[in-house]
Protein backbone atom coordinates (compact mmCIF):
# COMPACT_ATOMS: atom_id res chain seq x y z
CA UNK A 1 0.00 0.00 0.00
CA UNK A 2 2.86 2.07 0.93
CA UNK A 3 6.19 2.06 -1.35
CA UNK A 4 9.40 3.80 -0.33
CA UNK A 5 12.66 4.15 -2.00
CA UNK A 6 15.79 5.52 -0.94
CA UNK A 7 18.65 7.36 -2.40
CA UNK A 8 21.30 9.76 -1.88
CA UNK A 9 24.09 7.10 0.38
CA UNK A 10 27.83 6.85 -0.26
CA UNK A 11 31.29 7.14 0.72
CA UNK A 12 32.51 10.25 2.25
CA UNK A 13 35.40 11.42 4.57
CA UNK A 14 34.61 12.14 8.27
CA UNK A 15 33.45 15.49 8.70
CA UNK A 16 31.38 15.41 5.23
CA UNK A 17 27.77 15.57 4.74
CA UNK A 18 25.41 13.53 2.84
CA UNK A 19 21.10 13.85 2.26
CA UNK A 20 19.83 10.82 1.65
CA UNK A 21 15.96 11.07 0.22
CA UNK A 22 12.59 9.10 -0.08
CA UNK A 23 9.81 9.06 -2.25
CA UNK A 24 6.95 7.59 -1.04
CA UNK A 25 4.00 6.42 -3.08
CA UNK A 26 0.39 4.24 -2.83
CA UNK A 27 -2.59 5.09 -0.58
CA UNK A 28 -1.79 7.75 2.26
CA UNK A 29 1.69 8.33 1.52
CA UNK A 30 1.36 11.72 1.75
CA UNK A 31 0.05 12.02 4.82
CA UNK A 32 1.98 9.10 7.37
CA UNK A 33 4.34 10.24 9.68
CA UNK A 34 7.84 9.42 8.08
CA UNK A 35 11.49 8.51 9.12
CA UNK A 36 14.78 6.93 9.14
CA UNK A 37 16.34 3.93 10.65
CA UNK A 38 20.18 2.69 10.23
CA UNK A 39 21.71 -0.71 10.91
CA UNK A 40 25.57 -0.58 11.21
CA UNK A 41 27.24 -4.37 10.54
CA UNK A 42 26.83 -6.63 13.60
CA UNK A 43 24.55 -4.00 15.42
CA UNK A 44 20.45 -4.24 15.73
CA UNK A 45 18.45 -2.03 13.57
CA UNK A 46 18.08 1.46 15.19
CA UNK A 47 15.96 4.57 15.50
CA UNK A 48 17.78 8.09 13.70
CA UNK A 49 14.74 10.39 12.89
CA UNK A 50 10.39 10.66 12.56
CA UNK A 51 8.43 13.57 11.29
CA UNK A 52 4.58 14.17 11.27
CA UNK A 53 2.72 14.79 8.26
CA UNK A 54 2.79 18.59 9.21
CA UNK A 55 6.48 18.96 9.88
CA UNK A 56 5.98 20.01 13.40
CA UNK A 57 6.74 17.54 15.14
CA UNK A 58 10.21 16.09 14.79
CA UNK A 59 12.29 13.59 16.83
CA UNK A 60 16.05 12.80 16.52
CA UNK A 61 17.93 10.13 18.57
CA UNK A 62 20.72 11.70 21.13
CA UNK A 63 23.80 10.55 18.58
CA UNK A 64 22.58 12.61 15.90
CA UNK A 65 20.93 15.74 17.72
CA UNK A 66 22.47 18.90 16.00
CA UNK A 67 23.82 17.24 13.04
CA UNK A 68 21.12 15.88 11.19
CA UNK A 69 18.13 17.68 9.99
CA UNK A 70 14.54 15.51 8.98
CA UNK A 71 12.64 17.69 6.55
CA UNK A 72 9.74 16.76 4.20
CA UNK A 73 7.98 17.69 0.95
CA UNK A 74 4.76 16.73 0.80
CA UNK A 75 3.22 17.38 -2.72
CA UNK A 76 6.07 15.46 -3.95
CA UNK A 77 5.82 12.59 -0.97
CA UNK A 78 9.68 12.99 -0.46
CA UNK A 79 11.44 12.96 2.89
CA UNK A 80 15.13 14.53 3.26
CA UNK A 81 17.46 14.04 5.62
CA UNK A 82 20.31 16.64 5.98
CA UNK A 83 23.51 14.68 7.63
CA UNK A 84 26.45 16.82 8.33
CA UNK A 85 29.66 16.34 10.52
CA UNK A 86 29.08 12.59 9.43
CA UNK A 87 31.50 10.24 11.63
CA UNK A 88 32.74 6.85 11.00
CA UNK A 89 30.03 5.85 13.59
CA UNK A 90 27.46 7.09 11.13
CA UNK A 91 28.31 4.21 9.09
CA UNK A 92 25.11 1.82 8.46
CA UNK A 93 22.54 1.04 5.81
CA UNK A 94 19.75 3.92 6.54
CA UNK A 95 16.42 2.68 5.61
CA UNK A 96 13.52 5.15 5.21
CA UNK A 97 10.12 3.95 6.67
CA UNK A 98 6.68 4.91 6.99
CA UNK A 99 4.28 4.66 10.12
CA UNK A 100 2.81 6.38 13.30
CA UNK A 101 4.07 9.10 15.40
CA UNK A 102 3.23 10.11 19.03
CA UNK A 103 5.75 10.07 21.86
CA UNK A 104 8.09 7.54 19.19
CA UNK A 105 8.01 6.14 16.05
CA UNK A 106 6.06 3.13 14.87
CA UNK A 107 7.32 2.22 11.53
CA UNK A 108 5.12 -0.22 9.88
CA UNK A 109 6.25 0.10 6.39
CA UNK A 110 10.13 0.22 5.01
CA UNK A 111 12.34 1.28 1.97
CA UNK A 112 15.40 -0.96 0.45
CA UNK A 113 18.05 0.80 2.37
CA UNK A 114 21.17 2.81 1.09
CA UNK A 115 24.45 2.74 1.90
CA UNK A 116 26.32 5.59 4.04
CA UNK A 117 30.13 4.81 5.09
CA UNK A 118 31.95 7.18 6.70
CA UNK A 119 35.82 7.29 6.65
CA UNK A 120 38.20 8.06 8.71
């Protein structure tokens, strides 16, 4: 019902920035609460970022808090997300996904993942 893709990953340098994007399509994607999760190698998927449908309410996890930046635009159903001072422990497949907001994020649908390393 819900289909999200991701792009925008790579390989960058410590101290670099990257904004990964997804486009969202199917019944009520313009209107779910969106965000990001990442899953470094060895490590259990985890929570980065969740926006409303309005924009006004925005979380972050603590690791990320002043670096990153969750943004959305809905009449195109995309979702950005601004990562700056990136740091090797930034390193994961980020995976965009689409679900309910309140006090956290409940994901209940998810993109392919992209690739961000982050070099020393």
């Amino acid at each position: 019902q819900v289909q999200l893709v991701e792009s925008g990953g790579g390989l960058v340098q410590a101290g670099d920035s990257l904004r990964p994007s997804c486009a969202a399509s199917g019944r009520t994607s313009s209107s779910v609460p969106m965000g990001w999760f990442r899953q470094a190698p060895g490590k259990e998927r985890e929570f980065v970022a969740a926006i409303s449908w309005s924009g006004g309410h925005i979380l972050y996890v603590d690791s990320v808090k002043g670096r990153f930046t969750l943004s959305r635009a809905n009449a195109k159903n995309m979702v950005y997300l601004q990562m700056n001072s990136l740091k090797p422990a930034d390193t994961a497949v980020y995976y965009c996904a689409a679900g309910s907001l309140s006090d956290h994020f409940r994901p209940a649908y998810w993109g392919q993942g992209t690739q961000v390393t982050v070099s020393s």
